[in-house]
N, C-alpha and C. Protein backbone atom coordinates (compact mmCIF):
# COMPACT_ATOMS: atom_id res chain seq x y z
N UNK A 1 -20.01 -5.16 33.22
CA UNK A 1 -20.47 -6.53 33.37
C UNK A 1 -21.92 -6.63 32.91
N UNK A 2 -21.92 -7.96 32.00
CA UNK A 2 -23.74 -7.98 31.46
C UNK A 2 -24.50 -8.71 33.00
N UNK A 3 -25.62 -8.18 32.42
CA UNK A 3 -26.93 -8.92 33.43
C UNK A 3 -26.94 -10.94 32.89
N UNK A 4 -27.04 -11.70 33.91
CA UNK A 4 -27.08 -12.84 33.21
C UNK A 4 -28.85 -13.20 33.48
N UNK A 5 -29.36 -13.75 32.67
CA UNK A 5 -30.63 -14.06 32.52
C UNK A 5 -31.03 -16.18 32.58
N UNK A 6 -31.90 -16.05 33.06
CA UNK A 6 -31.57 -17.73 33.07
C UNK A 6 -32.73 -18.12 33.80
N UNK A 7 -33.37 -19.33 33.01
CA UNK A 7 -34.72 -20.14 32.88
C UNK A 7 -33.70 -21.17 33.82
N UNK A 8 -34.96 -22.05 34.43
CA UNK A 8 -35.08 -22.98 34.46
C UNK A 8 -36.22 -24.26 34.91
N UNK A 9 -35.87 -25.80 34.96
CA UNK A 9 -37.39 -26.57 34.96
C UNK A 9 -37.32 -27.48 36.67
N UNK A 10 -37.90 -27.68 36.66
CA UNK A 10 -38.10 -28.79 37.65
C UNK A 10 -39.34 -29.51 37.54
N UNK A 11 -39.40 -30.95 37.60
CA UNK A 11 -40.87 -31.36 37.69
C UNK A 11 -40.91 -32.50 38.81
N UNK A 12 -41.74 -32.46 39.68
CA UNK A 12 -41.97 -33.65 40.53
C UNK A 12 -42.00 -35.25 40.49
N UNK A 13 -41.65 -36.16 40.73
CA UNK A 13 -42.06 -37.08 40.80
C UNK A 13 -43.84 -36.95 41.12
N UNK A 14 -44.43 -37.77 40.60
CA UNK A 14 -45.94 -37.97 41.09
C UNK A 14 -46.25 -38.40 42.53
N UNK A 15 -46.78 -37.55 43.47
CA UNK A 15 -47.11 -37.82 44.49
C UNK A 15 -46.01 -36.97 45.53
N UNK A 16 -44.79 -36.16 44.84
CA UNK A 16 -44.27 -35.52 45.49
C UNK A 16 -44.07 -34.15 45.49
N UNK A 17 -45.16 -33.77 44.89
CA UNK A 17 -45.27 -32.26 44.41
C UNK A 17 -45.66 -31.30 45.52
N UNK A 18 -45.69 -31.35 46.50
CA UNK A 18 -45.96 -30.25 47.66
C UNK A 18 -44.90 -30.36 48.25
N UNK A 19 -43.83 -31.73 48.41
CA UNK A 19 -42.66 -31.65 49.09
C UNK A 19 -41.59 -30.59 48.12
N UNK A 20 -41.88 -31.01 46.97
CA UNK A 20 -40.91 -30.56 45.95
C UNK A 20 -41.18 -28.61 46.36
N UNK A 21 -42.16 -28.33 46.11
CA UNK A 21 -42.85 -27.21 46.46
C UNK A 21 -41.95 -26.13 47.48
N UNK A 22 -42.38 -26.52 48.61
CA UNK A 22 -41.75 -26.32 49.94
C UNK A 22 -40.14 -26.48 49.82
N UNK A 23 -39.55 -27.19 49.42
CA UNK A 23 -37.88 -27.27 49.04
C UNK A 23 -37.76 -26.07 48.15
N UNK A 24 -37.90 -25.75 47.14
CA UNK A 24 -37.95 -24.81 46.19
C UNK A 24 -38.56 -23.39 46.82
N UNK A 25 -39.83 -23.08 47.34
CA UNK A 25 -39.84 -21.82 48.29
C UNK A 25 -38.96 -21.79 49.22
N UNK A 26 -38.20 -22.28 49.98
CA UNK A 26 -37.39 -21.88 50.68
C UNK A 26 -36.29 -21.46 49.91
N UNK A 27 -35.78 -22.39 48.59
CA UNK A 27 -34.96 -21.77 47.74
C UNK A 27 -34.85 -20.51 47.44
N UNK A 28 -35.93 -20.01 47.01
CA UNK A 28 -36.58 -18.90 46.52
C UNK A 28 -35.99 -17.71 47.37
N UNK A 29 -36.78 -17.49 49.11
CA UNK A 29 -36.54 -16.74 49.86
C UNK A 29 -35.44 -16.61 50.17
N UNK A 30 -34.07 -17.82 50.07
CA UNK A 30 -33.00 -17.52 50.24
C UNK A 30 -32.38 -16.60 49.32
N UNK A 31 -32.53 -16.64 48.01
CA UNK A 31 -32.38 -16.94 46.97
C UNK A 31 -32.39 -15.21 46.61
N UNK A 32 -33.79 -14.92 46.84
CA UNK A 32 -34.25 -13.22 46.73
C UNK A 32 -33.01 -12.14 47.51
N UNK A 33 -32.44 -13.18 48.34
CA UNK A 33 -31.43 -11.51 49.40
C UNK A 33 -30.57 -11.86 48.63
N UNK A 34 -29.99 -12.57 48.29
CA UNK A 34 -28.83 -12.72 47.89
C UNK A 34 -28.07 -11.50 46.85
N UNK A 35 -26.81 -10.72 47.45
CA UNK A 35 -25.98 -9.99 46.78
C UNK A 35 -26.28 -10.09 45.03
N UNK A 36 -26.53 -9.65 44.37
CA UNK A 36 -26.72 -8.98 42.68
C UNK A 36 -27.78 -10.01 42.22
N UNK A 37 -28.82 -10.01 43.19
CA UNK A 37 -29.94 -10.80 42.22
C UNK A 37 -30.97 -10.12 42.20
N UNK A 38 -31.55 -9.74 40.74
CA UNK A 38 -32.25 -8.48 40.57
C UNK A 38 -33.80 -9.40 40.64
N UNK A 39 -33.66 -10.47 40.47
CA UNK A 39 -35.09 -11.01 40.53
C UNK A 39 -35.21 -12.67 40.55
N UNK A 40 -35.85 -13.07 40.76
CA UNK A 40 -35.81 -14.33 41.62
C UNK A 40 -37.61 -15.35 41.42
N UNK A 41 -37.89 -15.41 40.69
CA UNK A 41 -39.34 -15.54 40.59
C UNK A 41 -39.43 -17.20 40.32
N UNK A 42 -40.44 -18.01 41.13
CA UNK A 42 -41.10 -19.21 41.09
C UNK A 42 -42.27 -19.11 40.07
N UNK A 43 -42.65 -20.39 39.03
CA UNK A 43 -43.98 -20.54 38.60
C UNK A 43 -44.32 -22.03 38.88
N UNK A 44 -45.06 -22.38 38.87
CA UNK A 44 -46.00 -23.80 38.67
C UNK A 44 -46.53 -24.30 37.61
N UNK A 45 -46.81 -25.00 36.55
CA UNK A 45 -47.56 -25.29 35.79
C UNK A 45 -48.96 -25.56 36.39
N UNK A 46 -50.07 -25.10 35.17
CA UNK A 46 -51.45 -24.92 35.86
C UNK A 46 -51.81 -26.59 35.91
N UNK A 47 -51.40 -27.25 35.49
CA UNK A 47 -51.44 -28.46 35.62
C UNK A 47 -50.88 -29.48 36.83
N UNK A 48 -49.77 -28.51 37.59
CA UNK A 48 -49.42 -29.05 38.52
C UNK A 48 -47.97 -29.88 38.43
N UNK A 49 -47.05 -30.01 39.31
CA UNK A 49 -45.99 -30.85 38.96
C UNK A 49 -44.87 -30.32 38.36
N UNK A 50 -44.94 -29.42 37.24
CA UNK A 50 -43.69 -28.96 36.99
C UNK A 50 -43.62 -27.31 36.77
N UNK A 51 -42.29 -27.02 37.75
CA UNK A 51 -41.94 -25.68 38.86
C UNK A 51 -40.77 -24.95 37.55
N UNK A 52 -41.16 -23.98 37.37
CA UNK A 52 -40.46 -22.92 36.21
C UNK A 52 -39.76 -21.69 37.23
N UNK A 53 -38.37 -21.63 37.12
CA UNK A 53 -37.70 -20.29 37.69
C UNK A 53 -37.06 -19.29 36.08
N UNK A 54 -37.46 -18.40 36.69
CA UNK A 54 -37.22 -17.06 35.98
C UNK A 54 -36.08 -16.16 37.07
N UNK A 55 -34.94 -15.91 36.77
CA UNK A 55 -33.97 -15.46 36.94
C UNK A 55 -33.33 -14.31 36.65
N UNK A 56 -32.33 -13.24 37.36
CA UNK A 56 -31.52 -12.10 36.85
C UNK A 56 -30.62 -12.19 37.67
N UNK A 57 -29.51 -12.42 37.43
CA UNK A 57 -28.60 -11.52 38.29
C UNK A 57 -27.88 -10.28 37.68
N UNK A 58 -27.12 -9.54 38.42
CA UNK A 58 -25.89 -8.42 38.10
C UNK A 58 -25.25 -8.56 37.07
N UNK A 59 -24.51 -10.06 37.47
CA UNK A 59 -22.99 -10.32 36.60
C UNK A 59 -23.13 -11.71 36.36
N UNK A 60 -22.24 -12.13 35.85
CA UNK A 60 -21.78 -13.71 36.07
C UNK A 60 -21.39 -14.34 37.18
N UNK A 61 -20.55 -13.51 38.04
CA UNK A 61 -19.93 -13.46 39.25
C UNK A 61 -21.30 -13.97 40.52
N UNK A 62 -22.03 -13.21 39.83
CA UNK A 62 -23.43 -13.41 41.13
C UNK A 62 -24.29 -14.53 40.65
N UNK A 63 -23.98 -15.02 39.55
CA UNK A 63 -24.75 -15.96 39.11
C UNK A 63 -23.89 -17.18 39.51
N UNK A 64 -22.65 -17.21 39.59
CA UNK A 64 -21.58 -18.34 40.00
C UNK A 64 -21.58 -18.22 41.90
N UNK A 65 -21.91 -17.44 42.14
CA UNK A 65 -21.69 -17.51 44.09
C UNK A 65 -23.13 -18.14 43.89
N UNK A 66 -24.35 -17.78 43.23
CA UNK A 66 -25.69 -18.24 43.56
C UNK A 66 -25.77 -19.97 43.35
N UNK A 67 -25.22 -20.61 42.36
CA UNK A 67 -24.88 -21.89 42.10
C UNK A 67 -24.06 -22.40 43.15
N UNK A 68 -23.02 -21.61 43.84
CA UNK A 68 -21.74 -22.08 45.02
C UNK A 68 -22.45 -22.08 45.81
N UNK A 69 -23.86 -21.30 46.66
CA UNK A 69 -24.03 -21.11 47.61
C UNK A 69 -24.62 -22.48 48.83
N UNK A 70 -24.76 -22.28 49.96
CA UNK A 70 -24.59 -23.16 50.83
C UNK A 70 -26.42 -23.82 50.58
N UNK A 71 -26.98 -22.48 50.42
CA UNK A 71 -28.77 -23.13 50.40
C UNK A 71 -28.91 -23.52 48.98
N UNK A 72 -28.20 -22.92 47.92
CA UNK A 72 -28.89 -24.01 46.65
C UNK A 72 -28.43 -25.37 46.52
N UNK A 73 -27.41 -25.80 46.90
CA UNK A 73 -26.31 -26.81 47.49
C UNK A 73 -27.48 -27.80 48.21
N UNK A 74 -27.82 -27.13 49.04
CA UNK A 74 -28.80 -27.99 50.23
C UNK A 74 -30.33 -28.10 49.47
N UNK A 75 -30.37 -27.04 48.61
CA UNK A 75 -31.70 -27.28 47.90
C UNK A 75 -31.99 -28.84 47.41
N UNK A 76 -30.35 -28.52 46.49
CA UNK A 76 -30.08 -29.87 45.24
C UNK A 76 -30.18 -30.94 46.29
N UNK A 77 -29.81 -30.75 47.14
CA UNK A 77 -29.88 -32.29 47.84
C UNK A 77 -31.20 -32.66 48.40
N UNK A 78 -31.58 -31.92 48.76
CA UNK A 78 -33.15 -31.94 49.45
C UNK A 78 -34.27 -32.33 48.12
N UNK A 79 -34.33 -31.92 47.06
CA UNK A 79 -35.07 -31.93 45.91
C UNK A 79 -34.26 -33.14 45.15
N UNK A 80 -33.37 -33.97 45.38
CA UNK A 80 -32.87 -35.24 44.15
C UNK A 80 -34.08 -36.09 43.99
N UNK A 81 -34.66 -37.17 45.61
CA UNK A 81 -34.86 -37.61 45.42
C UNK A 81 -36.68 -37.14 45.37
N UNK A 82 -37.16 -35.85 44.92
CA UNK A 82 -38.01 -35.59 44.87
C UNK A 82 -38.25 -35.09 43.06
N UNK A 83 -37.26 -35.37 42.59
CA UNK A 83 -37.83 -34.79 40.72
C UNK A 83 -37.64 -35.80 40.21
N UNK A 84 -38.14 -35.65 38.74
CA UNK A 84 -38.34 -36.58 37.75
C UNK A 84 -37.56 -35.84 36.63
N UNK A 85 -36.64 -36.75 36.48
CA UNK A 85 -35.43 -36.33 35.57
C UNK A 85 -34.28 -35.20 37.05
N UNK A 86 -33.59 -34.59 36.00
CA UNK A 86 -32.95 -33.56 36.43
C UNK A 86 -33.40 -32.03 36.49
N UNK A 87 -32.84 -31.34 37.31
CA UNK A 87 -33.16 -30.09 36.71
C UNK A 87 -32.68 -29.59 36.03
N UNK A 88 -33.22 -28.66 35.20
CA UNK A 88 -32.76 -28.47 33.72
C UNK A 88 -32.65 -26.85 33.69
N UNK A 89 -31.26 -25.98 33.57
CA UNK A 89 -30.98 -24.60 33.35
C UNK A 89 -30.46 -24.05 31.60
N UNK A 90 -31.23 -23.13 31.45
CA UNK A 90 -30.93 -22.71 30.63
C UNK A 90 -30.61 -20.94 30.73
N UNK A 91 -29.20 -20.93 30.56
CA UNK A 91 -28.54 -19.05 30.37
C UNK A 91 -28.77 -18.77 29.14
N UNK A 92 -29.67 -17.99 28.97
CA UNK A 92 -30.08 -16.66 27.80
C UNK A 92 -29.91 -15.57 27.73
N UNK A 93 -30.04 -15.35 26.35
CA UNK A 93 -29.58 -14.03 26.10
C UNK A 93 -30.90 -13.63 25.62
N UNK A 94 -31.58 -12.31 25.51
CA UNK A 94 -32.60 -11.84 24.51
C UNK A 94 -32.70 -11.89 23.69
N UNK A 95 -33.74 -11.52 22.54
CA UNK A 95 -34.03 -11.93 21.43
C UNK A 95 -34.57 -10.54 20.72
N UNK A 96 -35.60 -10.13 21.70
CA UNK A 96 -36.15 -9.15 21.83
C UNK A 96 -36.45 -8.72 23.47
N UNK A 97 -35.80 -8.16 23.75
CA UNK A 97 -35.90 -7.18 25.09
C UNK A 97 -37.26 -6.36 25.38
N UNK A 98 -37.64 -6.28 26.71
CA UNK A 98 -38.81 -5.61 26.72
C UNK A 98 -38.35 -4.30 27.33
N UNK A 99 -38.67 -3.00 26.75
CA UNK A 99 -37.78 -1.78 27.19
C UNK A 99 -38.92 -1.18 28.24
């Protein structure tokens, strides 16, 4: 089974960027135990407002229970009426690998 790799965006509504914040770290910590996830990482833009995840899991399998699960589920709902636009995932593959 390949490793699945996978970006993704979030950006706040204006004026809701610490709520958005706090929804998303809790994501996070859930997020880190979870069965075949090799890494789990939050960023911020230095500008503020829009939240970048960097992702690994095992398999596909762990990447599909992590989407099923009960806290990203509750994330999405907790964070709707806090972003601007949608959130936006993107699954990649490498280009160049860092060995």
């Amino acid at each position: 089974m390949a490793e699945v790799r996978v970006f993704a965006k979030a950006k706040a509504k204006a004026g809701k960027e610490q709520q958005l914040r706090e929804v998303l770290l809790e994501l996070v910590k859930k997020s880190r135990v979870e069965d075949g996830t090799d890494f789990y990482e939050l960023f911020e833009t230095t500008d503020g407002g829009e939240f970048l995840f960097s992702e690994q899991y095992a398999s596909q399998e762990e990447f599909e229970a992590h989407k099923s699960s009960d806290h990203f589920k509750a994330a999405g709902e907790a964070a709707e009426s806090l972003l601007d636009g949608e959130l936006v995932i993107w699954v990649v593959d490498p280009v160049e690998p860092v060995l």
